[in-house]
C-alpha atoms as a PDB file:
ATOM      1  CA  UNK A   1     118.057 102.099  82.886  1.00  0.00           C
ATOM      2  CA  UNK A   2     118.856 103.895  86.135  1.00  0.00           C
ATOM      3  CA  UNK A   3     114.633 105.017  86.076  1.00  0.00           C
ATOM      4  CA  UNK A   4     113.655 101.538  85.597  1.00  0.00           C
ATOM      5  CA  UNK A   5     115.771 100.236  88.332  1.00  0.00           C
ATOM      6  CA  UNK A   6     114.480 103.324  90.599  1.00  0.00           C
ATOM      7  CA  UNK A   7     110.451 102.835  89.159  1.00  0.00           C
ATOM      8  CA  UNK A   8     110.573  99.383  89.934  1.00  0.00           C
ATOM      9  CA  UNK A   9     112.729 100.109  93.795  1.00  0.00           C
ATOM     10  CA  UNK A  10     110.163 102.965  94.625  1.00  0.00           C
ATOM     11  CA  UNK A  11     106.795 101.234  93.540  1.00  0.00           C
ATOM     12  CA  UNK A  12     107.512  97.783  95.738  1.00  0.00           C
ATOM     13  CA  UNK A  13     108.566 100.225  98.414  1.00  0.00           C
ATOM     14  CA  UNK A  14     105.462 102.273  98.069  1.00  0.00           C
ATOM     15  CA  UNK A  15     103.555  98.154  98.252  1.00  0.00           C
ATOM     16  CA  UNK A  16     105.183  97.799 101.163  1.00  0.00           C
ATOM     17  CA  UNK A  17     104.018 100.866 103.174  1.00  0.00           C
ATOM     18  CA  UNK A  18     100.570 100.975 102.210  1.00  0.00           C
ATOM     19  CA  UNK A  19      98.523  98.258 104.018  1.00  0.00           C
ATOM     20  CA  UNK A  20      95.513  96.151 102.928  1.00  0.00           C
ATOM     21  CA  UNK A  21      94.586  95.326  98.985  1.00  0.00           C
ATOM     22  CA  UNK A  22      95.376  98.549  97.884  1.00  0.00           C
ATOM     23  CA  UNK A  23      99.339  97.340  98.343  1.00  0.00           C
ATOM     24  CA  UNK A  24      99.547  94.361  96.208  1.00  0.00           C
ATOM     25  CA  UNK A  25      98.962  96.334  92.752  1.00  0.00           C
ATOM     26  CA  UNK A  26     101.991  98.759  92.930  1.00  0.00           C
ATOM     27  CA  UNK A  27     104.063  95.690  94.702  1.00  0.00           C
ATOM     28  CA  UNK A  28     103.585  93.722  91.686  1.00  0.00           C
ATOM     29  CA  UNK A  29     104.746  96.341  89.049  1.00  0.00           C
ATOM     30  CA  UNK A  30     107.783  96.925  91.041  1.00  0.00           C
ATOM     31  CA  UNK A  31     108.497  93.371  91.232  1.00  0.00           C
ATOM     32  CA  UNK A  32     108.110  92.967  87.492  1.00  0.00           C
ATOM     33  CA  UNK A  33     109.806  96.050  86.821  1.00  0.00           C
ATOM     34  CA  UNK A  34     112.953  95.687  89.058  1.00  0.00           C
ATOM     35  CA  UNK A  35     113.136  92.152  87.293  1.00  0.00           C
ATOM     36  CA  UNK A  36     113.269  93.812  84.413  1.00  0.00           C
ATOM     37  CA  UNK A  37     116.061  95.906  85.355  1.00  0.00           C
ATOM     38  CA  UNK A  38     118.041  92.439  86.218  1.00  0.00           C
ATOM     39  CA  UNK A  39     117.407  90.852  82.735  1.00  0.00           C
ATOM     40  CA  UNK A  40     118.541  93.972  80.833  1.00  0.00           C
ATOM     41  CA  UNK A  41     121.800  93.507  82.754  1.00  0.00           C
ATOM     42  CA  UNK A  42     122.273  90.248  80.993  1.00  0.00           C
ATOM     43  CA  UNK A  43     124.240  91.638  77.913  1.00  0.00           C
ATOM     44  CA  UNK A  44     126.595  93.377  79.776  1.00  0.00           C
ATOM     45  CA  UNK A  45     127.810  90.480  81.614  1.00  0.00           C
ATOM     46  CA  UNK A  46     127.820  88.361  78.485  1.00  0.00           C
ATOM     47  CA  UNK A  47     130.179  91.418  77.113  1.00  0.00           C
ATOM     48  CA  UNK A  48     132.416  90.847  80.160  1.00  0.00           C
ATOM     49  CA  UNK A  49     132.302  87.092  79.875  1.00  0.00           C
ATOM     50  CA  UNK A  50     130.757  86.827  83.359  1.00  0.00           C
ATOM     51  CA  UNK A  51     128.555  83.692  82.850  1.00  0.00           C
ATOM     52  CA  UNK A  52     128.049  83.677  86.670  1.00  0.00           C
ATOM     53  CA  UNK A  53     126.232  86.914  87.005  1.00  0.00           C
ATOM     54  CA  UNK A  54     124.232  86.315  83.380  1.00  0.00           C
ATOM     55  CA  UNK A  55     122.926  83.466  84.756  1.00  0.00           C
ATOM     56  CA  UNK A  56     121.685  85.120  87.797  1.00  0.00           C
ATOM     57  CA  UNK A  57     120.271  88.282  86.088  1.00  0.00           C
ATOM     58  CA  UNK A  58     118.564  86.405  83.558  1.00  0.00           C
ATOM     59  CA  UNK A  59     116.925  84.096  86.549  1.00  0.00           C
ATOM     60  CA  UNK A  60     115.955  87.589  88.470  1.00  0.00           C
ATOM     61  CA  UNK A  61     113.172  87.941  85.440  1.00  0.00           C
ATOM     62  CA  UNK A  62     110.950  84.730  85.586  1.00  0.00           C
ATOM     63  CA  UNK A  63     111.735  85.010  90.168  1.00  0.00           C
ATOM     64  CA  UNK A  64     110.512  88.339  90.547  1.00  0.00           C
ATOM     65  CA  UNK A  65     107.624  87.398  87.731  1.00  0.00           C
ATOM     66  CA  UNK A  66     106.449  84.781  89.788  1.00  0.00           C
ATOM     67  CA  UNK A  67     106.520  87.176  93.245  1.00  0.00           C
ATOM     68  CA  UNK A  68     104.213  89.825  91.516  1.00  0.00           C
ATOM     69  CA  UNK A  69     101.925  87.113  89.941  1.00  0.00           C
ATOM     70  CA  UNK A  70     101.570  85.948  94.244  1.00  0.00           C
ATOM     71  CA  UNK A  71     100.997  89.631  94.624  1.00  0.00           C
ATOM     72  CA  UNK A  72      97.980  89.702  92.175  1.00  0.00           C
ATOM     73  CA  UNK A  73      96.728  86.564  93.019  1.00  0.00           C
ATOM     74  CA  UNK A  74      96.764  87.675  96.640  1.00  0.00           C
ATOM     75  CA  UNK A  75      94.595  90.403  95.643  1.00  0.00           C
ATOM     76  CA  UNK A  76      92.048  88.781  93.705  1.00  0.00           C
ATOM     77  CA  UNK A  77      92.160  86.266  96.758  1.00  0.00           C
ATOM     78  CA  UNK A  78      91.310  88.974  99.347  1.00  0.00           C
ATOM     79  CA  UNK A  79      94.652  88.067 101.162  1.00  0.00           C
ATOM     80  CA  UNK A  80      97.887  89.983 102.487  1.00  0.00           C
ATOM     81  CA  UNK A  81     100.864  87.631 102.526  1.00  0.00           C
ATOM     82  CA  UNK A  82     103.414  88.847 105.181  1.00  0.00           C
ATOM     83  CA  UNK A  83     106.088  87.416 103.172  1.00  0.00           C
ATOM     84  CA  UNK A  84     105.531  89.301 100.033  1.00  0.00           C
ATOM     85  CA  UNK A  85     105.263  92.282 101.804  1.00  0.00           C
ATOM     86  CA  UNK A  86     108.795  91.368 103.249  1.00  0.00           C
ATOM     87  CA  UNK A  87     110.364  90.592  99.926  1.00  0.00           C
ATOM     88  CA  UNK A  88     109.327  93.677  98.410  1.00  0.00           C
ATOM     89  CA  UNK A  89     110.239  95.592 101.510  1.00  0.00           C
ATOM     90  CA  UNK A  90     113.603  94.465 101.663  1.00  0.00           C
ATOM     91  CA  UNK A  91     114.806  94.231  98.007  1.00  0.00           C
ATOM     92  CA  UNK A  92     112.878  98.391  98.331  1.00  0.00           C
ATOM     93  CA  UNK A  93     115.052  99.028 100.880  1.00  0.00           C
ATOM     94  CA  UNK A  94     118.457  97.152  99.872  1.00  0.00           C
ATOM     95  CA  UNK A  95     118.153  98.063  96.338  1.00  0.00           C
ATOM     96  CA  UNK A  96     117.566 101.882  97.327  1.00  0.00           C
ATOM     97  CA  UNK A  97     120.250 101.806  99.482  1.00  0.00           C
ATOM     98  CA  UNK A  98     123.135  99.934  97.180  1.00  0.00           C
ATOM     99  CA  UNK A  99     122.003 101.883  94.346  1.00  0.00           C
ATOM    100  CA  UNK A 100     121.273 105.399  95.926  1.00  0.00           C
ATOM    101  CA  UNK A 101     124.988 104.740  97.016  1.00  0.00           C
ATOM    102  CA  UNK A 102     126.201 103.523  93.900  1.00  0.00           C
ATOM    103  CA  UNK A 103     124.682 106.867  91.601  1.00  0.00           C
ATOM    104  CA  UNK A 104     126.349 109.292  93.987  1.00  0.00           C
ATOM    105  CA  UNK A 105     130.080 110.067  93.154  1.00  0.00           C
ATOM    106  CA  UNK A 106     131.021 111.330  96.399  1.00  0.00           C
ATOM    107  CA  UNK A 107     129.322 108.410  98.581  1.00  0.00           C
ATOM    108  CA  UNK A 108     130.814 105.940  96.272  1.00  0.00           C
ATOM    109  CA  UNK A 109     134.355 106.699  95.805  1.00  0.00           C
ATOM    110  CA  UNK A 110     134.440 107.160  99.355  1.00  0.00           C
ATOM    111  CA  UNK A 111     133.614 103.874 100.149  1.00  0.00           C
ATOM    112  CA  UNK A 112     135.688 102.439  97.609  1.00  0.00           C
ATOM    113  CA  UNK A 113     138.810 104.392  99.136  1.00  0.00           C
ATOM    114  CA  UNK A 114     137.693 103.411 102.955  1.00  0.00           C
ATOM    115  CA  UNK A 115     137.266  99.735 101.759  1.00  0.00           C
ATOM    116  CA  UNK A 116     140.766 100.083  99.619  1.00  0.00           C
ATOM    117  CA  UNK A 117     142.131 101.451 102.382  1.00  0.00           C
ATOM    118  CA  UNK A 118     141.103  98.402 105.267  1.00  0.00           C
ATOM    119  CA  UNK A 119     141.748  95.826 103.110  1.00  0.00           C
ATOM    120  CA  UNK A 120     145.093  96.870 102.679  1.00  0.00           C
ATOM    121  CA  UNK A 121     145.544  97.812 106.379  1.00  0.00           C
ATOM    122  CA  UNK A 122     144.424  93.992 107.223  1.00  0.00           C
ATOM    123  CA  UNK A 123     146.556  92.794 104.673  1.00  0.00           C
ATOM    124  CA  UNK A 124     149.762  94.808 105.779  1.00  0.00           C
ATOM    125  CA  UNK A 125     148.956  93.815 109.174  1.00  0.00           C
ATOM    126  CA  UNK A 126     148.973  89.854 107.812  1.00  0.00           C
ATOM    127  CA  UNK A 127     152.463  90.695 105.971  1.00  0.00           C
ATOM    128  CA  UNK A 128     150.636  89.888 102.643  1.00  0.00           C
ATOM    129  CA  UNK A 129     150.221  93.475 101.576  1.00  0.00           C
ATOM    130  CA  UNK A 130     152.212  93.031  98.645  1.00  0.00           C
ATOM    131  CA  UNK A 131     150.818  90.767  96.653  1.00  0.00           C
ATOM    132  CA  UNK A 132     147.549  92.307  97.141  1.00  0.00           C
ATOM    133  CA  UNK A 133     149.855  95.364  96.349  1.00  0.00           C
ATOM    134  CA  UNK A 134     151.222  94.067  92.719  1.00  0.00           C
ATOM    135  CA  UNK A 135     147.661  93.035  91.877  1.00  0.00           C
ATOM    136  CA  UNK A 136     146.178  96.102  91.303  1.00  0.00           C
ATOM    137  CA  UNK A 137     149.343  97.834  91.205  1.00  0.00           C
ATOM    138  CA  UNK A 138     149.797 100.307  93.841  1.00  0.00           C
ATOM    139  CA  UNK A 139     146.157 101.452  94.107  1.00  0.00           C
ATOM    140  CA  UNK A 140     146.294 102.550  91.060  1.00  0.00           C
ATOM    141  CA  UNK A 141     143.671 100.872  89.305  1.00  0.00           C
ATOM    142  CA  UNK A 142     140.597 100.198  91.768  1.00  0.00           C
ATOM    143  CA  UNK A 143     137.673  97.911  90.198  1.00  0.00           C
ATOM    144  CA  UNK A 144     134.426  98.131  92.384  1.00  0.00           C
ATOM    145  CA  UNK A 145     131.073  96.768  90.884  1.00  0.00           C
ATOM    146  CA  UNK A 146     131.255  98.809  86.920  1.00  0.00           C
ATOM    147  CA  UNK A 147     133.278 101.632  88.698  1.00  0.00           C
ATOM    148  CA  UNK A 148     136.684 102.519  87.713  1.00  0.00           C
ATOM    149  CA  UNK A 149     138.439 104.685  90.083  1.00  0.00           C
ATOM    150  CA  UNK A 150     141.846 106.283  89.664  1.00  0.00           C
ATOM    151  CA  UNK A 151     143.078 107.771  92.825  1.00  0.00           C
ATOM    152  CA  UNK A 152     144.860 111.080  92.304  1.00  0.00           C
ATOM    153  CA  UNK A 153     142.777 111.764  88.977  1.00  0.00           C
ATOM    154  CA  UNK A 154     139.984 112.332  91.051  1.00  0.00           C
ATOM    155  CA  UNK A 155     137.409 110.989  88.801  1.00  0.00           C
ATOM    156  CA  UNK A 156     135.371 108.209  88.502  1.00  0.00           C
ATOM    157  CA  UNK A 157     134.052 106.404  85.260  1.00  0.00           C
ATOM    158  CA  UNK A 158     131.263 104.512  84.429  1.00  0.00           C
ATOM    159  CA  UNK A 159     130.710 101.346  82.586  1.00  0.00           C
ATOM    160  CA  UNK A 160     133.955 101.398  80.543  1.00  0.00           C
ATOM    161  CA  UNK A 161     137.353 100.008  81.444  1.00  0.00           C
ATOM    162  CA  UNK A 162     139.549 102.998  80.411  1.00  0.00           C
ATOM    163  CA  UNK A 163     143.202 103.983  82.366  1.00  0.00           C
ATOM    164  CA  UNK A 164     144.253 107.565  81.972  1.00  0.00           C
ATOM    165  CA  UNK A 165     148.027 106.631  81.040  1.00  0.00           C
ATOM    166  CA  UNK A 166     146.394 105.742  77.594  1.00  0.00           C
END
């Protein structure tokens, strides 16, 4: 999945660099394809019981559908819509960004630890440090976004919930 979500990232950021017609074709695959990506989430969430995220991965499909069928219409209309070229610049450049992140171990776990590490700072400075504390029970067990971190393991795993004391 991680080359569809990348094929459909790089081809609406290639759309949005190029200028004039020749942008709209390779804007529209990516839109269709990084909608893709979004719908084949779906079953995963469902797994997880997370209707909330389901819902909005399934709806990802039929909104990024409709943005590459304005892209081809644009070009068989002669036009360049600023606002497509936004929308597939932005969800290029956020998506490549989250998820270039997300696929590299090092980047990742380091901002889980720095954002583990503030939250409990802010929370120790607010005295409430310890509930926060018992919840995920010492830092041991960090949950970021399908990434299970164990500090002092030094590993990360993927798309599993597993704890190395079993």
């Amino acid at each position: 999945m991680t080359i569809i979500l990348f094929l459909g990232v790089g081809l609406m950021g290639v759309g949005f660099l190029l200028r004039g017609r020749q942008a709209h074709i390779p804007m529209a695959a990516g839109m269709a394809v990084f909608g893709g990506f979004w719908v084949m989430q779906v079953p995963h969430y469902l797994e997880i019981d997370d209707m909330f995220n389901a819902v909005f991965c399934g709806l990802a499909l039929p909104f990024y559908l409709f943005l590459a069928i304005q892209c081809l219409m644009s070009w068989k209309w002669k036009e360049d819509l600023r606002t497509l070229r936004w929308m597939a610049g932005t969800s290029a450049l956020a998506g490549g960004i989250y998820f270039g992140i997300l696929q590299s171990d090092v980047l990742s776990e380091g901002l889980i630890r720095l954002v583990t590490d503030m939250s409990t700072g802010i929370l120790d400075g607010a005295g409430r440090a310890e509930g926060a504390r018992g919840a995920v029970r010492g830092r041991e067990y960090i949950h970021c976004h399908g990434l299970h971190r164990y500090p002092g393991h030094g590993h990360v795993r993927r798309g599993r919930d597993v704890h190395p004391d079993r």
